[in-house]
N, C-alpha and C. Protein backbone atom coordinates (compact mmCIF):
# COMPACT_ATOMS: atom_id res chain seq x y z
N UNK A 1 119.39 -191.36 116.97
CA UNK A 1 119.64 -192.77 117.17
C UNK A 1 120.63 -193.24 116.10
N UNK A 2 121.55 -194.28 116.43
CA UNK A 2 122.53 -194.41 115.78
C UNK A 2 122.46 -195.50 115.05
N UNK A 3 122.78 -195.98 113.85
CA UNK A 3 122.69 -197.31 112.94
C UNK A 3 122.33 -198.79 113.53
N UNK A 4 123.44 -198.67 114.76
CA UNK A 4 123.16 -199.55 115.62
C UNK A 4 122.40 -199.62 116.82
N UNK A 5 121.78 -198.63 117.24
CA UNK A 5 121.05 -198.66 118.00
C UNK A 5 119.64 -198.73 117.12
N UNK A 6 119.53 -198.54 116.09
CA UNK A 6 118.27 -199.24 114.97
C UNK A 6 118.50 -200.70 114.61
N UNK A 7 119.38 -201.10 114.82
CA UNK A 7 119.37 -202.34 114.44
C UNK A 7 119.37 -203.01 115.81
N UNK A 8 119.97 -202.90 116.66
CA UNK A 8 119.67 -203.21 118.43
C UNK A 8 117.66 -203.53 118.10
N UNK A 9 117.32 -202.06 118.29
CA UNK A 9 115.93 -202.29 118.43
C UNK A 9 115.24 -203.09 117.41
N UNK A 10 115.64 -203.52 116.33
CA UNK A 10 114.87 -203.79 115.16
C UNK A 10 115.07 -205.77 115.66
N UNK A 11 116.28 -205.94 116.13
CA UNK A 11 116.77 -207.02 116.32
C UNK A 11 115.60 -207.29 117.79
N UNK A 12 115.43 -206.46 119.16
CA UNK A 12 114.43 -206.71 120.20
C UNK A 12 112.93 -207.07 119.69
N UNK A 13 112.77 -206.26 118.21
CA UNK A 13 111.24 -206.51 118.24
C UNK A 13 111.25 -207.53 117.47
N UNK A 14 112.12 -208.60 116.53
CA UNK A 14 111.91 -209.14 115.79
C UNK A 14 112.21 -210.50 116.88
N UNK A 15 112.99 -210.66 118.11
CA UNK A 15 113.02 -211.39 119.20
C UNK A 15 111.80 -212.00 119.79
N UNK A 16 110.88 -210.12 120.15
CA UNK A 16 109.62 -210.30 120.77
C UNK A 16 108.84 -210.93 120.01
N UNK A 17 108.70 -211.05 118.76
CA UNK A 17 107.98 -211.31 117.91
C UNK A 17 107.83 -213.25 117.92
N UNK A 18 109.01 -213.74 117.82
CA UNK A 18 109.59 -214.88 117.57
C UNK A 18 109.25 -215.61 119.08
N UNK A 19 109.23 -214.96 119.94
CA UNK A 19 109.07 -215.61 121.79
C UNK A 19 107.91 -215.46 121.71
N UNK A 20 106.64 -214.08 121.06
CA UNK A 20 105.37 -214.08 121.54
C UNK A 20 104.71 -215.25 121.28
N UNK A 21 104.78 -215.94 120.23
CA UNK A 21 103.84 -217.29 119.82
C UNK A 21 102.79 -216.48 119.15
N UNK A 22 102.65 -215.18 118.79
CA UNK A 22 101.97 -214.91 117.33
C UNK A 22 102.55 -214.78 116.28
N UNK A 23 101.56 -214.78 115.14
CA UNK A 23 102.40 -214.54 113.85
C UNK A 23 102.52 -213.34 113.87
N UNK A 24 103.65 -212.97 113.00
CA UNK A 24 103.76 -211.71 112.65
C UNK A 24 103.02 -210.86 111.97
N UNK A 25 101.61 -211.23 111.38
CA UNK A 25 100.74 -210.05 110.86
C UNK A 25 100.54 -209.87 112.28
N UNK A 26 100.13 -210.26 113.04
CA UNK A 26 99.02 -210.14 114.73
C UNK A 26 100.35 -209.72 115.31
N UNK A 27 101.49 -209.96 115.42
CA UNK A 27 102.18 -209.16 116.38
C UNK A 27 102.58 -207.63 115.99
N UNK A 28 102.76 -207.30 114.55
CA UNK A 28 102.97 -206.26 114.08
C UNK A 28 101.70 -205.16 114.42
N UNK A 29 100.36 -205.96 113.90
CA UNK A 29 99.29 -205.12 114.31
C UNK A 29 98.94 -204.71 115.34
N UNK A 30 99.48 -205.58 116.85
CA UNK A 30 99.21 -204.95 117.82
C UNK A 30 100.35 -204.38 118.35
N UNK A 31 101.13 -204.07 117.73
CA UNK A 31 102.50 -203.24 118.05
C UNK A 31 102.55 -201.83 117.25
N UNK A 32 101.64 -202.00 116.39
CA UNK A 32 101.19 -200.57 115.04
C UNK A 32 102.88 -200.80 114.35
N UNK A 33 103.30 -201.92 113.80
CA UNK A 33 104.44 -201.91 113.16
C UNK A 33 103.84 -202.19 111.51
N UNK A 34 104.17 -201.54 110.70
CA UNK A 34 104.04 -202.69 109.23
C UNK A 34 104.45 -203.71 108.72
N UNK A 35 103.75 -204.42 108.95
CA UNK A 35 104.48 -205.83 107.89
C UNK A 35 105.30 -205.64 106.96
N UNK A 36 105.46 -204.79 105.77
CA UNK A 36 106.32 -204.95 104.62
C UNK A 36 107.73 -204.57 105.65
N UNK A 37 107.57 -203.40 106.75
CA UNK A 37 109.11 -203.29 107.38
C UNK A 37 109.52 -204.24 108.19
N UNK A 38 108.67 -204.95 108.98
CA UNK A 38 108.85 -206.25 109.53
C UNK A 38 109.78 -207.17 109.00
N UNK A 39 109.28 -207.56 107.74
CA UNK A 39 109.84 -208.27 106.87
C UNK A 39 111.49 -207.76 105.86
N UNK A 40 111.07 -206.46 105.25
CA UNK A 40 112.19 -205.76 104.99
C UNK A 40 113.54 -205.97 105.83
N UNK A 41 113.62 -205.45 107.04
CA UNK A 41 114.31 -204.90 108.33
C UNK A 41 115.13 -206.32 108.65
N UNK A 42 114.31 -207.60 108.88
CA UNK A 42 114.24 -208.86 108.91
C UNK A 42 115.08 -209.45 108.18
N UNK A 43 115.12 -209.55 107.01
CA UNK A 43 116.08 -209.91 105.94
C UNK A 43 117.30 -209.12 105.64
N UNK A 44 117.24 -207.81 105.94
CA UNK A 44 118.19 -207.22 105.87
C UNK A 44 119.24 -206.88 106.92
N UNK A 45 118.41 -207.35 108.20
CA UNK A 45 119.30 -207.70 109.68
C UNK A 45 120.35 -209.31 109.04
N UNK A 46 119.65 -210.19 108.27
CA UNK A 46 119.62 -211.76 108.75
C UNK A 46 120.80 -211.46 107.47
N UNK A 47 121.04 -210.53 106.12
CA UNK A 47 122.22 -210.19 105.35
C UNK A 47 123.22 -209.96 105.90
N UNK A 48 123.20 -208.77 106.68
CA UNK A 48 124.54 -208.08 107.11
C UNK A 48 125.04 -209.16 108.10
N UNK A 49 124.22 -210.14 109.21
CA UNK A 49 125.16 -210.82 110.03
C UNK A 49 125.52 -212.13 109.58
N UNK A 50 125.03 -212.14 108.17
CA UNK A 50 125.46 -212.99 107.20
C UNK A 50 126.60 -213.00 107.08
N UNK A 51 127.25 -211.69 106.48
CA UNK A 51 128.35 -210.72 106.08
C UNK A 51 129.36 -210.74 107.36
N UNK A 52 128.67 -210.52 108.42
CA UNK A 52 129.94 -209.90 109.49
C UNK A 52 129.51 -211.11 110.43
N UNK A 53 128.46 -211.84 111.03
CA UNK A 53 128.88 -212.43 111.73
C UNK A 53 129.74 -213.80 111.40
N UNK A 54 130.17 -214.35 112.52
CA UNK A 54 130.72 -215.81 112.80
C UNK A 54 132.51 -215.58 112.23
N UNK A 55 133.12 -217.15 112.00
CA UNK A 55 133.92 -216.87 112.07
C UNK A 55 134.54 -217.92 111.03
N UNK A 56 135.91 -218.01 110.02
CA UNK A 56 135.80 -218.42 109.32
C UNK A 56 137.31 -219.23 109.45
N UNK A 57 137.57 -220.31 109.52
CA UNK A 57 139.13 -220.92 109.27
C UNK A 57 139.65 -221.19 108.34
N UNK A 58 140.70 -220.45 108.07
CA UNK A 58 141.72 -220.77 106.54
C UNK A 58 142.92 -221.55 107.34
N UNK A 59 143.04 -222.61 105.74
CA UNK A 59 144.32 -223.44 106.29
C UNK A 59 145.20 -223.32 105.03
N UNK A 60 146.35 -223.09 105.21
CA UNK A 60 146.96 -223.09 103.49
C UNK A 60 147.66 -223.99 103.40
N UNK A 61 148.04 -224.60 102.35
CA UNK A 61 149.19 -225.49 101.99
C UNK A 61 150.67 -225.17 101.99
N UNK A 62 151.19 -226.16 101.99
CA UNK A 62 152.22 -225.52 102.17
C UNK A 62 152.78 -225.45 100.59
N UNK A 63 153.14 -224.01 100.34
CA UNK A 63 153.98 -224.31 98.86
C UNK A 63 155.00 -223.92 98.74
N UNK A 64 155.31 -224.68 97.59
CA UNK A 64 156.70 -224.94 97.11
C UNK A 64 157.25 -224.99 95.39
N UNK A 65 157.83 -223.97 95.11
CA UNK A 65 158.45 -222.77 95.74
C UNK A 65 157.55 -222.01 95.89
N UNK A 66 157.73 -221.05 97.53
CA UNK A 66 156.13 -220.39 97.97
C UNK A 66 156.25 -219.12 96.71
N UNK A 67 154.70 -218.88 96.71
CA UNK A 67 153.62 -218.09 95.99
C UNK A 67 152.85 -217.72 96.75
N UNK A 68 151.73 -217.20 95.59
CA UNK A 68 150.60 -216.62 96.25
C UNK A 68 150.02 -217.85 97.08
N UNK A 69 149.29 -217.49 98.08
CA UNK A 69 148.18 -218.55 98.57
C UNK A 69 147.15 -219.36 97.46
N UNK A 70 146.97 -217.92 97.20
CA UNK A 70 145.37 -218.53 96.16
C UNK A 70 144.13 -218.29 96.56
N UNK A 71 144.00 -217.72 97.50
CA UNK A 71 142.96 -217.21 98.87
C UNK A 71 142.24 -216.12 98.00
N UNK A 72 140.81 -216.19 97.87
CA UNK A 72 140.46 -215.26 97.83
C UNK A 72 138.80 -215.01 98.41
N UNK A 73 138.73 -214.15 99.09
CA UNK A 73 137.35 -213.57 99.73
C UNK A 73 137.17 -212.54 99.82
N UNK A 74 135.25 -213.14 99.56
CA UNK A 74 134.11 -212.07 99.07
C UNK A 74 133.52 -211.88 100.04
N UNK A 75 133.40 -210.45 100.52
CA UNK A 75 132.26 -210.08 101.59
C UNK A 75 131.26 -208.94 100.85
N UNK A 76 130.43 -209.35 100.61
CA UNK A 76 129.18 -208.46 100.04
C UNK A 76 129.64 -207.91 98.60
N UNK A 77 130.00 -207.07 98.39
CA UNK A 77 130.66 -207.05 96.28
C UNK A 77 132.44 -206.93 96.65
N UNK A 78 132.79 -206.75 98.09
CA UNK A 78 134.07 -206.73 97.67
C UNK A 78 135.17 -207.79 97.69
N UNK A 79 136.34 -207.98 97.18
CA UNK A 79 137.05 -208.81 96.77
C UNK A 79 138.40 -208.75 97.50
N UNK A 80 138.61 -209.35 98.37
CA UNK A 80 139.80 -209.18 98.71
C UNK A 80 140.86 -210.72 98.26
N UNK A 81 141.97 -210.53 97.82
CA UNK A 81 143.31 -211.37 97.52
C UNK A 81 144.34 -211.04 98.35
């Protein structure tokens, strides 16, 4: 199974979980899932589409005499200019 097909499924049960109308100790237990990965998996799904999802609009100024922008973005430790 591939990175994303773990995160596909991790993303269905954390869905089912959220539509069943139990909490998550009672949905995990009757699914034989653990809570600490529940939760783990959970936060670490809700990081990365932190990171990669959505979408972001830059507008620059106009300068004069042109230069750098001045732009700079961080996605997770790296730095791009």
């Amino acid at each position: 199974m591939t990175k994303e097909e773990r995160h596909a499924q991790w993303r269905e049960i954390i869905e089912g979980q959220r539509t069943s109308g139990m909490t998550i100790a009672a949905y995990c237990r009757e699914n034989q899932i653990p809570t600490t990965s529940f939760y783990t998996i959970r936060r670490r799904l809700k990081e990365r589409e932190a990171v990669t999802g959505g979408f972001l609009e830059l507008k620059t100024a106009r300068l004069v005499p042109p230069a750098s922008s001045g732009i700079h973005l961080r996605f997770g430790n790296n730095l791009y200019v």
